[in-house]
PDB file of N, CA and C in Angstrom:
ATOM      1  N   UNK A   1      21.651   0.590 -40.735  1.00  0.00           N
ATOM      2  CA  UNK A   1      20.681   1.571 -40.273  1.00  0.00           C
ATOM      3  C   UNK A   1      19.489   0.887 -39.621  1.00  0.00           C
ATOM      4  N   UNK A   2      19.214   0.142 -40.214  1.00  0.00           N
ATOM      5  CA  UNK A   2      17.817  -0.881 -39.629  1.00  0.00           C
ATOM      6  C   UNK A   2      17.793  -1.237 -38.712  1.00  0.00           C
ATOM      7  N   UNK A   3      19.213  -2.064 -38.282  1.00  0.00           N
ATOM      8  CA  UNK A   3      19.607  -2.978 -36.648  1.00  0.00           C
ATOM      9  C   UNK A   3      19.771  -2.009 -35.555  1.00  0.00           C
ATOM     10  N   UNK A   4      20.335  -0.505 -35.636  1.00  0.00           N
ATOM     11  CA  UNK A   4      20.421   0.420 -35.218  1.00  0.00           C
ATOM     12  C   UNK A   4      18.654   0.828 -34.318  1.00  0.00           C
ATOM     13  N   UNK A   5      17.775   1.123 -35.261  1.00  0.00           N
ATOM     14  CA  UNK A   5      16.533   1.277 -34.655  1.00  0.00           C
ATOM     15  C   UNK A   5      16.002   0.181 -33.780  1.00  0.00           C
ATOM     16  N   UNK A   6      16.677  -0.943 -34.478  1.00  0.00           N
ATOM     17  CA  UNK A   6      16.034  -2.386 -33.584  1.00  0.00           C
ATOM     18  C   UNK A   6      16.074  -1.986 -32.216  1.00  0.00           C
ATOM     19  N   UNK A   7      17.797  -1.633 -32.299  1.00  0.00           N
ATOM     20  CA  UNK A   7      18.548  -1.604 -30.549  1.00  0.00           C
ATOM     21  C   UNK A   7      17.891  -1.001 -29.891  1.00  0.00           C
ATOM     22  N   UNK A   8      17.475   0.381 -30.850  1.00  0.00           N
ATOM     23  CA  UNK A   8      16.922   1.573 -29.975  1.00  0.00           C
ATOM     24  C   UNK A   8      15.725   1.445 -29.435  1.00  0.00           C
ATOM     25  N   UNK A   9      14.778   0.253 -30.445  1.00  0.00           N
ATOM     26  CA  UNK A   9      13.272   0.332 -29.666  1.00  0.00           C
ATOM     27  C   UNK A   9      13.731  -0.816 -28.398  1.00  0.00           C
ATOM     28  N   UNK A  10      14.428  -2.076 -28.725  1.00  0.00           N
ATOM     29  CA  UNK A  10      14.802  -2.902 -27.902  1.00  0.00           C
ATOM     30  C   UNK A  10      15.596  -1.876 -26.355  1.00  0.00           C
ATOM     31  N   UNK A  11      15.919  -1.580 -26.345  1.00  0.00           N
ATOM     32  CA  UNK A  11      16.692  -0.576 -25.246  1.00  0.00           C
ATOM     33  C   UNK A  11      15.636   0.335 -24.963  1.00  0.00           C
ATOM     34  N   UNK A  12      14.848   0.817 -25.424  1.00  0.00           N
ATOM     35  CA  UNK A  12      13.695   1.932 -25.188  1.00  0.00           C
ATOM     36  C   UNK A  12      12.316   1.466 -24.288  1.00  0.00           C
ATOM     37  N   UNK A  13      12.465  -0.290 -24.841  1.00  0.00           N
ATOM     38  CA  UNK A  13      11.343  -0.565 -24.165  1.00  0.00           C
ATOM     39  C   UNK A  13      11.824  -1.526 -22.915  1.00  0.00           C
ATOM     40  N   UNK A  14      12.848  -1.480 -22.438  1.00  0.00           N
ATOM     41  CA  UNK A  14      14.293  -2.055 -21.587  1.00  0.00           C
ATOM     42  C   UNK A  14      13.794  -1.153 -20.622  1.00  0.00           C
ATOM     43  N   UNK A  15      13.549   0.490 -20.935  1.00  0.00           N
ATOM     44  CA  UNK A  15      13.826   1.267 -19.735  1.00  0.00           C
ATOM     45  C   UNK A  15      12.373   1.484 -19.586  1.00  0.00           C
ATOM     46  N   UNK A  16      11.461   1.239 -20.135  1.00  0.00           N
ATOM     47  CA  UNK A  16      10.243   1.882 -19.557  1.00  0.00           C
ATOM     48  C   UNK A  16       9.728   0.483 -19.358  1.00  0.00           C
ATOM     49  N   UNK A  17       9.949  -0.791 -19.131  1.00  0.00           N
ATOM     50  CA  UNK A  17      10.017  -2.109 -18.124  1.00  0.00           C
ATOM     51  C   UNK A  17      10.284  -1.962 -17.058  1.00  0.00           C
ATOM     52  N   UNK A  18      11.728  -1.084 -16.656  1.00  0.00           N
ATOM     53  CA  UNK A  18      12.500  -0.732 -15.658  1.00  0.00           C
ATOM     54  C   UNK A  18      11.889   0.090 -15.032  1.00  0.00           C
ATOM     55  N   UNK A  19      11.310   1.155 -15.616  1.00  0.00           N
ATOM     56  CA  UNK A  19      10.652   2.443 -14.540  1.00  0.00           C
ATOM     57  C   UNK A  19       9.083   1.753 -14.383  1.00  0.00           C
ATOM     58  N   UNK A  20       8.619   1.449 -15.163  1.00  0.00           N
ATOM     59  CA  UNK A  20       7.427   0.275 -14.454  1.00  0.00           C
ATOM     60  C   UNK A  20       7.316  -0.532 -13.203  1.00  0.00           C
ATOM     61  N   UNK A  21       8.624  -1.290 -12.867  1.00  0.00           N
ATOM     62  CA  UNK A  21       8.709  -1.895 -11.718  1.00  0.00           C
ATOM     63  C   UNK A  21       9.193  -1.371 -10.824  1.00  0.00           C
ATOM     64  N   UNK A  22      10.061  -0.323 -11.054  1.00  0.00           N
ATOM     65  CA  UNK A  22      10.643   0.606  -9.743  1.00  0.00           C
ATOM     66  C   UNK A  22       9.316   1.688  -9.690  1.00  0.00           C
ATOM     67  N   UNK A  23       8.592   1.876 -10.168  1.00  0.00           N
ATOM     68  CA  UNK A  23       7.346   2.952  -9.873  1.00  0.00           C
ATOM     69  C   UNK A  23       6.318   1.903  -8.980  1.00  0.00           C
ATOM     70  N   UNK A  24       6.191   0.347  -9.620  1.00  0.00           N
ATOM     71  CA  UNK A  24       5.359  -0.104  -8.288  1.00  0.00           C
ATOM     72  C   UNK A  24       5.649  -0.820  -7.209  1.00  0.00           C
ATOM     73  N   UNK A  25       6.811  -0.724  -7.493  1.00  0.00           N
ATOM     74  CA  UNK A  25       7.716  -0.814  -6.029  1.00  0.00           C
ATOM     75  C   UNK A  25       7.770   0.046  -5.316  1.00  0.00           C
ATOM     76  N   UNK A  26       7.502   1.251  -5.713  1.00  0.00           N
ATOM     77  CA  UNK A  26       7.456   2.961  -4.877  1.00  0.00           C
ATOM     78  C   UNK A  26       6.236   2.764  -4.257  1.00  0.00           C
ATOM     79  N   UNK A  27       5.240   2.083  -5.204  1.00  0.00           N
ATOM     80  CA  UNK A  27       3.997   2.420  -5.304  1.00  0.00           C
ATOM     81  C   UNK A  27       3.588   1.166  -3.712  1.00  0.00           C
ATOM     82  N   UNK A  28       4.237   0.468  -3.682  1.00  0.00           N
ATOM     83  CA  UNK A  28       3.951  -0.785  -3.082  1.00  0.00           C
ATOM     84  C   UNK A  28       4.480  -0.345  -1.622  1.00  0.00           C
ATOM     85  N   UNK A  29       5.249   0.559  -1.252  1.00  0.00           N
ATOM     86  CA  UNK A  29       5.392   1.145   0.037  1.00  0.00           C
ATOM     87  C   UNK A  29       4.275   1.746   0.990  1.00  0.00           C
ATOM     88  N   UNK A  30       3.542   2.022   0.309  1.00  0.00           N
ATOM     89  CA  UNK A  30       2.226   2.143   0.972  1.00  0.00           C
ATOM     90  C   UNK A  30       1.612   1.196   1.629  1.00  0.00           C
ATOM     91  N   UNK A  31       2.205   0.022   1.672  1.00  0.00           N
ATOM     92  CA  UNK A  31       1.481  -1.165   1.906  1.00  0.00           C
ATOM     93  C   UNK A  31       2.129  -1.174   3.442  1.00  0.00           C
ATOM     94  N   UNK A  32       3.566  -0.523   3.356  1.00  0.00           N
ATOM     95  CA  UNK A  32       4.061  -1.085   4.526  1.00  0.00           C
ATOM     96  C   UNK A  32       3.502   0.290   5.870  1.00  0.00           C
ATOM     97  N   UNK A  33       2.990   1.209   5.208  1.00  0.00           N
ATOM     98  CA  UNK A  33       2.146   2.474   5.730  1.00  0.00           C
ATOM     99  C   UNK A  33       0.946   1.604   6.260  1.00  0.00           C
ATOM    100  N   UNK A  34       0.048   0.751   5.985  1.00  0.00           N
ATOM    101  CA  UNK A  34      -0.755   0.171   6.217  1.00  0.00           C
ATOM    102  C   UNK A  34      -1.023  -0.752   7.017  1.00  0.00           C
ATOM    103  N   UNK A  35       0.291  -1.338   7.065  1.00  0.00           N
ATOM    104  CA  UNK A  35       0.771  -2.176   8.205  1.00  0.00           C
ATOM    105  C   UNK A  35       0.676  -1.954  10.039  1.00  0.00           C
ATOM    106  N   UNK A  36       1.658  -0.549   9.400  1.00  0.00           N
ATOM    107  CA  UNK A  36       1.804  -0.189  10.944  1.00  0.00           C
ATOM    108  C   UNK A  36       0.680   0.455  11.436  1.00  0.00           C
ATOM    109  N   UNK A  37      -0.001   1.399  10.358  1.00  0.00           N
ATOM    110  CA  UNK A  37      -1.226   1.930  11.167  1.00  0.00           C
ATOM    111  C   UNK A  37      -2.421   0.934  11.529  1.00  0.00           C
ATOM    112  N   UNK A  38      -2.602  -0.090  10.946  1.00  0.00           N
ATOM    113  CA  UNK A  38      -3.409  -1.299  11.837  1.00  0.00           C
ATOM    114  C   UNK A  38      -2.852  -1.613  13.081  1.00  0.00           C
ATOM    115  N   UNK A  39      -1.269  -1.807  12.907  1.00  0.00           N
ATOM    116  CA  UNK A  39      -0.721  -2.159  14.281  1.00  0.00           C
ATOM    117  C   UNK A  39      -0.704  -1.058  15.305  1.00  0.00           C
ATOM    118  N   UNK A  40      -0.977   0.389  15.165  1.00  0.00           N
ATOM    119  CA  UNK A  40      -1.308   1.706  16.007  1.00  0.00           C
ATOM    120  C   UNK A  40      -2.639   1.359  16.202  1.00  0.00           C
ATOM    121  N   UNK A  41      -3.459   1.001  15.233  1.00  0.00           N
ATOM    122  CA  UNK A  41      -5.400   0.962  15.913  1.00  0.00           C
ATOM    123  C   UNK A  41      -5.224  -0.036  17.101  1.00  0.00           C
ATOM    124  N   UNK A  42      -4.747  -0.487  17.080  1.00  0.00           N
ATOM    125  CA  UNK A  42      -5.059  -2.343  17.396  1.00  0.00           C
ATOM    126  C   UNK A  42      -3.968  -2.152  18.915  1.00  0.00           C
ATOM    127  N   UNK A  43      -3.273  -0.995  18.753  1.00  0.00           N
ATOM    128  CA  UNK A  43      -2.252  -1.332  20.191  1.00  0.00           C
ATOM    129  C   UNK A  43      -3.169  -0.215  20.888  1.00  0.00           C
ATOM    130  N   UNK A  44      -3.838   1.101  20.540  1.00  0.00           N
ATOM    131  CA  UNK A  44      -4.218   2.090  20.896  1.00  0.00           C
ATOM    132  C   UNK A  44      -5.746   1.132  21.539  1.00  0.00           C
ATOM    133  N   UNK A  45      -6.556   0.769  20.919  1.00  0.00           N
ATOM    134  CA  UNK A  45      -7.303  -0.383  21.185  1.00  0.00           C
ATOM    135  C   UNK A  45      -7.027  -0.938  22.668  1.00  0.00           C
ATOM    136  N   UNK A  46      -5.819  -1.541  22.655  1.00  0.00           N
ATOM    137  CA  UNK A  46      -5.852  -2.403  23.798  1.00  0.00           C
ATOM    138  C   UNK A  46      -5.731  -1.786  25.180  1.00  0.00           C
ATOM    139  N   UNK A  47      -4.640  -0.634  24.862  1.00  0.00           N
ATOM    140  CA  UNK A  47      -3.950   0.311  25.548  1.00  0.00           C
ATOM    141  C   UNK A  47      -5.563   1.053  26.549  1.00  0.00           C
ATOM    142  N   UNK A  48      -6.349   1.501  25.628  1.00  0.00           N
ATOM    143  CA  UNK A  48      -7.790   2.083  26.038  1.00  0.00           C
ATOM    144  C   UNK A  48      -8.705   1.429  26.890  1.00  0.00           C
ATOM    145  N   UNK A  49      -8.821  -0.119  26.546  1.00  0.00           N
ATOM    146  CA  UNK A  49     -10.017  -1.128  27.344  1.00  0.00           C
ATOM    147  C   UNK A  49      -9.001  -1.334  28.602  1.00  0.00           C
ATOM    148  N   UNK A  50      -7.537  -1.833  28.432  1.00  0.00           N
ATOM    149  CA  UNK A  50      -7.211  -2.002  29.684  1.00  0.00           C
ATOM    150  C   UNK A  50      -7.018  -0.846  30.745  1.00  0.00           C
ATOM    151  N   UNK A  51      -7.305   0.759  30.390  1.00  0.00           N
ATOM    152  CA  UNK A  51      -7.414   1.546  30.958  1.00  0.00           C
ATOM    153  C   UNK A  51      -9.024   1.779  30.797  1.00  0.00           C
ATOM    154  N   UNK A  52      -9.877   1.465  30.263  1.00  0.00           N
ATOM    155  CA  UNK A  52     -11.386   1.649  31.177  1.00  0.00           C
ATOM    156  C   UNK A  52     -12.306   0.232  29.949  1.00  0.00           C
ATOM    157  N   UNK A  53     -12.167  -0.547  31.085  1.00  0.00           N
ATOM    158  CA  UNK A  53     -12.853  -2.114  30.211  1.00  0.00           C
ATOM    159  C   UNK A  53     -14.429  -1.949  29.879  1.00  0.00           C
ATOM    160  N   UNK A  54     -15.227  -0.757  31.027  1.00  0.00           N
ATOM    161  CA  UNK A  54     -16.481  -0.253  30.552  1.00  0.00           C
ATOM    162  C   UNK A  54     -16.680  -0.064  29.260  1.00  0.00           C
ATOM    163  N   UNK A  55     -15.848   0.517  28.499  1.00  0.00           N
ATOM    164  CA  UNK A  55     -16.589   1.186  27.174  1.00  0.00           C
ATOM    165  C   UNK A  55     -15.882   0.250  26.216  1.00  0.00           C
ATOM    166  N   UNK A  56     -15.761  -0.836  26.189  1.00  0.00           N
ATOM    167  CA  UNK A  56     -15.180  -1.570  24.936  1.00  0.00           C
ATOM    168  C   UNK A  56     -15.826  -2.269  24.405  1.00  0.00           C
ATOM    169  N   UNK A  57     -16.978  -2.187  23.995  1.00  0.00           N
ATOM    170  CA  UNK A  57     -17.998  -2.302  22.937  1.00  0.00           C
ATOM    171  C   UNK A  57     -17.904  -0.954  21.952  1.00  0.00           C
ATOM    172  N   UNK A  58     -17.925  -0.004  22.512  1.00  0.00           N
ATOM    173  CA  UNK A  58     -17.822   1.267  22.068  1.00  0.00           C
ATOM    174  C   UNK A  58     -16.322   1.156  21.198  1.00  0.00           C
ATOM    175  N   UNK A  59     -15.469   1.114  21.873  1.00  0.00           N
ATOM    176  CA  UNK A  59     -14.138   1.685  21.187  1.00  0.00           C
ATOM    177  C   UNK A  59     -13.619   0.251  20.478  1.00  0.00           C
ATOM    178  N   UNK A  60     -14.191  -0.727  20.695  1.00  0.00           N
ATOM    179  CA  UNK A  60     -14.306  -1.806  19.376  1.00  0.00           C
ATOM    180  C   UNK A  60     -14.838  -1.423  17.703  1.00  0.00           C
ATOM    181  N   UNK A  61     -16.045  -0.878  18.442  1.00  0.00           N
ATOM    182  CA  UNK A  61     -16.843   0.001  17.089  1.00  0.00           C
ATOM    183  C   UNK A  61     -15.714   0.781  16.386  1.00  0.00           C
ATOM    184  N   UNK A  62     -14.764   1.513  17.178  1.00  0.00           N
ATOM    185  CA  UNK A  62     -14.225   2.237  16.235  1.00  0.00           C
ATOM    186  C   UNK A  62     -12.707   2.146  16.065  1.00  0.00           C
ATOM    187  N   UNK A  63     -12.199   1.106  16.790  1.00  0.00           N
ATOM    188  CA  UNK A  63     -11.254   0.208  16.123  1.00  0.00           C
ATOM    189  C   UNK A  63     -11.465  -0.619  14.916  1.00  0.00           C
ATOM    190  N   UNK A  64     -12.523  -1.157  14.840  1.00  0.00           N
ATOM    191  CA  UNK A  64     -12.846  -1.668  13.824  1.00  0.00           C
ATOM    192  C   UNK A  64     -13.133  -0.324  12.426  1.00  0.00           C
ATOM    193  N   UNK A  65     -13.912  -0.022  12.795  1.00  0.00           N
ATOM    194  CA  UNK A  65     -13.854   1.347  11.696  1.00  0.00           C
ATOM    195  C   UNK A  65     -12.230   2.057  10.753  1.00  0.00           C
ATOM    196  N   UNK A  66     -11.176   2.202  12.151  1.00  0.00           N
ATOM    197  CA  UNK A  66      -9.967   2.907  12.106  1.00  0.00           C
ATOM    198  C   UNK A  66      -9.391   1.359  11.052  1.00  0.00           C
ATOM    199  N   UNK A  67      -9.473   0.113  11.814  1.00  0.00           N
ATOM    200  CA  UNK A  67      -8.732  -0.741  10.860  1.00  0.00           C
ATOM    201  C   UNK A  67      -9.579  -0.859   9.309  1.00  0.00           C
ATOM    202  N   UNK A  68     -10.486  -0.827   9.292  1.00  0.00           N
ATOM    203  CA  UNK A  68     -11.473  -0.522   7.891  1.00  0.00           C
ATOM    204  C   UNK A  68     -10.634   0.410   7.068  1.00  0.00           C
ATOM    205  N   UNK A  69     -10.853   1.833   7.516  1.00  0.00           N
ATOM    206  CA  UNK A  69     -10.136   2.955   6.569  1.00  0.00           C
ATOM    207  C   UNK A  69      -8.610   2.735   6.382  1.00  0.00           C
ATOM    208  N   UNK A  70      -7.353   2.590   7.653  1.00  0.00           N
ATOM    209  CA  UNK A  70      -6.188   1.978   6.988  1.00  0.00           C
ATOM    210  C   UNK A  70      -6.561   0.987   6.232  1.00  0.00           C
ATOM    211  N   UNK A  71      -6.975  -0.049   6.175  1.00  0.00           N
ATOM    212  CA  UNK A  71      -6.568  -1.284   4.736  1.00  0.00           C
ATOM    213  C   UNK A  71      -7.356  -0.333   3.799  1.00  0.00           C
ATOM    214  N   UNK A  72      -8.090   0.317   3.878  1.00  0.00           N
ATOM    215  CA  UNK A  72      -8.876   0.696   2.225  1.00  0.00           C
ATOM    216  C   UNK A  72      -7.627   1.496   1.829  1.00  0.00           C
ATOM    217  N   UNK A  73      -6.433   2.206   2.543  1.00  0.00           N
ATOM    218  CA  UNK A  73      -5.837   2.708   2.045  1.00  0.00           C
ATOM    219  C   UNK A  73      -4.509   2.114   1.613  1.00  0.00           C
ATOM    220  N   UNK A  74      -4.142   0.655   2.591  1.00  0.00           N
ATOM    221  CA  UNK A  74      -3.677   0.129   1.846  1.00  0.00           C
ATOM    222  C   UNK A  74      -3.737  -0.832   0.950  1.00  0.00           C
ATOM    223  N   UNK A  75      -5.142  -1.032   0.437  1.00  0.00           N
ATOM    224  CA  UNK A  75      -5.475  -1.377  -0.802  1.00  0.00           C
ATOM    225  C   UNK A  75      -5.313  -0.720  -1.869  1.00  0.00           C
ATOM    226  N   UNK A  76      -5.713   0.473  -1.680  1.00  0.00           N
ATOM    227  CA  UNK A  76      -5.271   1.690  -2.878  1.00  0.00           C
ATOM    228  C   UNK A  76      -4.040   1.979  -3.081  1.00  0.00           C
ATOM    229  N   UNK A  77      -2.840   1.507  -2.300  1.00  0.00           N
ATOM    230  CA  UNK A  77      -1.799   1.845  -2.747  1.00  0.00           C
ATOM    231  C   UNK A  77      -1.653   0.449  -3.610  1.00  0.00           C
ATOM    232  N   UNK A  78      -1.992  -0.761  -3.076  1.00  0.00           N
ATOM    233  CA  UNK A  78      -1.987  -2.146  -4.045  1.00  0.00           C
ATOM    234  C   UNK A  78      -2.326  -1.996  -5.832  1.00  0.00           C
ATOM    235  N   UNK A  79      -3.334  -1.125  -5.536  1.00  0.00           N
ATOM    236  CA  UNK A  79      -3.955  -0.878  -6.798  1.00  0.00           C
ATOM    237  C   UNK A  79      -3.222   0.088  -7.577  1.00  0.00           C
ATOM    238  N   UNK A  80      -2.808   0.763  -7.208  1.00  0.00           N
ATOM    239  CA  UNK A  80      -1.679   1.490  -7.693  1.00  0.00           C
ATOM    240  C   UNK A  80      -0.939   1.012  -8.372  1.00  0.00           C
ATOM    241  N   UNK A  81      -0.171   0.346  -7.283  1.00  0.00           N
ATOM    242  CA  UNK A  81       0.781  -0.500  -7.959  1.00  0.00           C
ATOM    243  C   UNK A  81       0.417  -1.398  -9.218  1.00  0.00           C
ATOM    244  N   UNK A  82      -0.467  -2.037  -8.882  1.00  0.00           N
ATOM    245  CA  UNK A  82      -0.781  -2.844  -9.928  1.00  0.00           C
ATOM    246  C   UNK A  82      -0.992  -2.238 -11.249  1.00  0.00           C
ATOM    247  N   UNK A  83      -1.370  -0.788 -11.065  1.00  0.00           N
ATOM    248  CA  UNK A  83      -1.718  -0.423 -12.394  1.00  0.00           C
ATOM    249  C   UNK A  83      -0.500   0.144 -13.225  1.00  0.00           C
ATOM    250  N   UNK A  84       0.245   0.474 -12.427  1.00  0.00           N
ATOM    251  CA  UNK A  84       1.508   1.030 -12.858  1.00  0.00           C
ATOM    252  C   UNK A  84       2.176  -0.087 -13.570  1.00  0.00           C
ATOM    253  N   UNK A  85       2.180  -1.349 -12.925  1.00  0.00           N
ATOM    254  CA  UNK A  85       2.934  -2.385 -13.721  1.00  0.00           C
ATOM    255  C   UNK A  85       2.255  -2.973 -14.394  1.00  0.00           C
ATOM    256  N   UNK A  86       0.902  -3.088 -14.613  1.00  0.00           N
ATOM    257  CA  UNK A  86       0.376  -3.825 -15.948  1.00  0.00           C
ATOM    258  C   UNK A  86      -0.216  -2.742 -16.777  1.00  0.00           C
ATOM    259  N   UNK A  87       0.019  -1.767 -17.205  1.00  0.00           N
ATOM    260  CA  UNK A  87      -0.201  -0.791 -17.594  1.00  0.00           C
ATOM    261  C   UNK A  87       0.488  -0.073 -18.878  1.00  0.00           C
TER     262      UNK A  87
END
């Protein structure tokens, strides 16, 4: 009866290890969301000055801004993750 419960906490805490790392692995896809939308600021960016080179002080300002808010968001999915697996 005893070795029986062993298995069960041993196997019990088997699967909630398992859904820990597949949750911040879910969780860690956000990162690749983060990726590309820097690589959309940053092509939209270029795409803009080489169609009017006047205002690119201006639309620097807010390329820089646009790449600011994507990474804060894919930081928050980092953090996520992280909390899910040390958690």
């Amino acid at each position: 009866m005893k070795s029986i419960k062993i298995e069960q906490l041993e196997v019990s805490s088997a699967v909630i290890d398992m859904g820990k790392k597949v949750g911040a692995g879910l969780a860690a896809i956000g990162l690749a969301g983060a990726g590309v939308g820097v690589g959309v600021v940053f092509a939209a960016f270029v795409l803009a000055v080489s169609t009017n080179p006047s205002v690119r002080g201006e639309l620097f300002k807010l390329a820089m801004l646009g790449f600011a808010l994507t990474e804060a968001v894919g930081l928050l999915a980092l953090m996520m993750s992280f909390l899910i697996l040390y958690s």
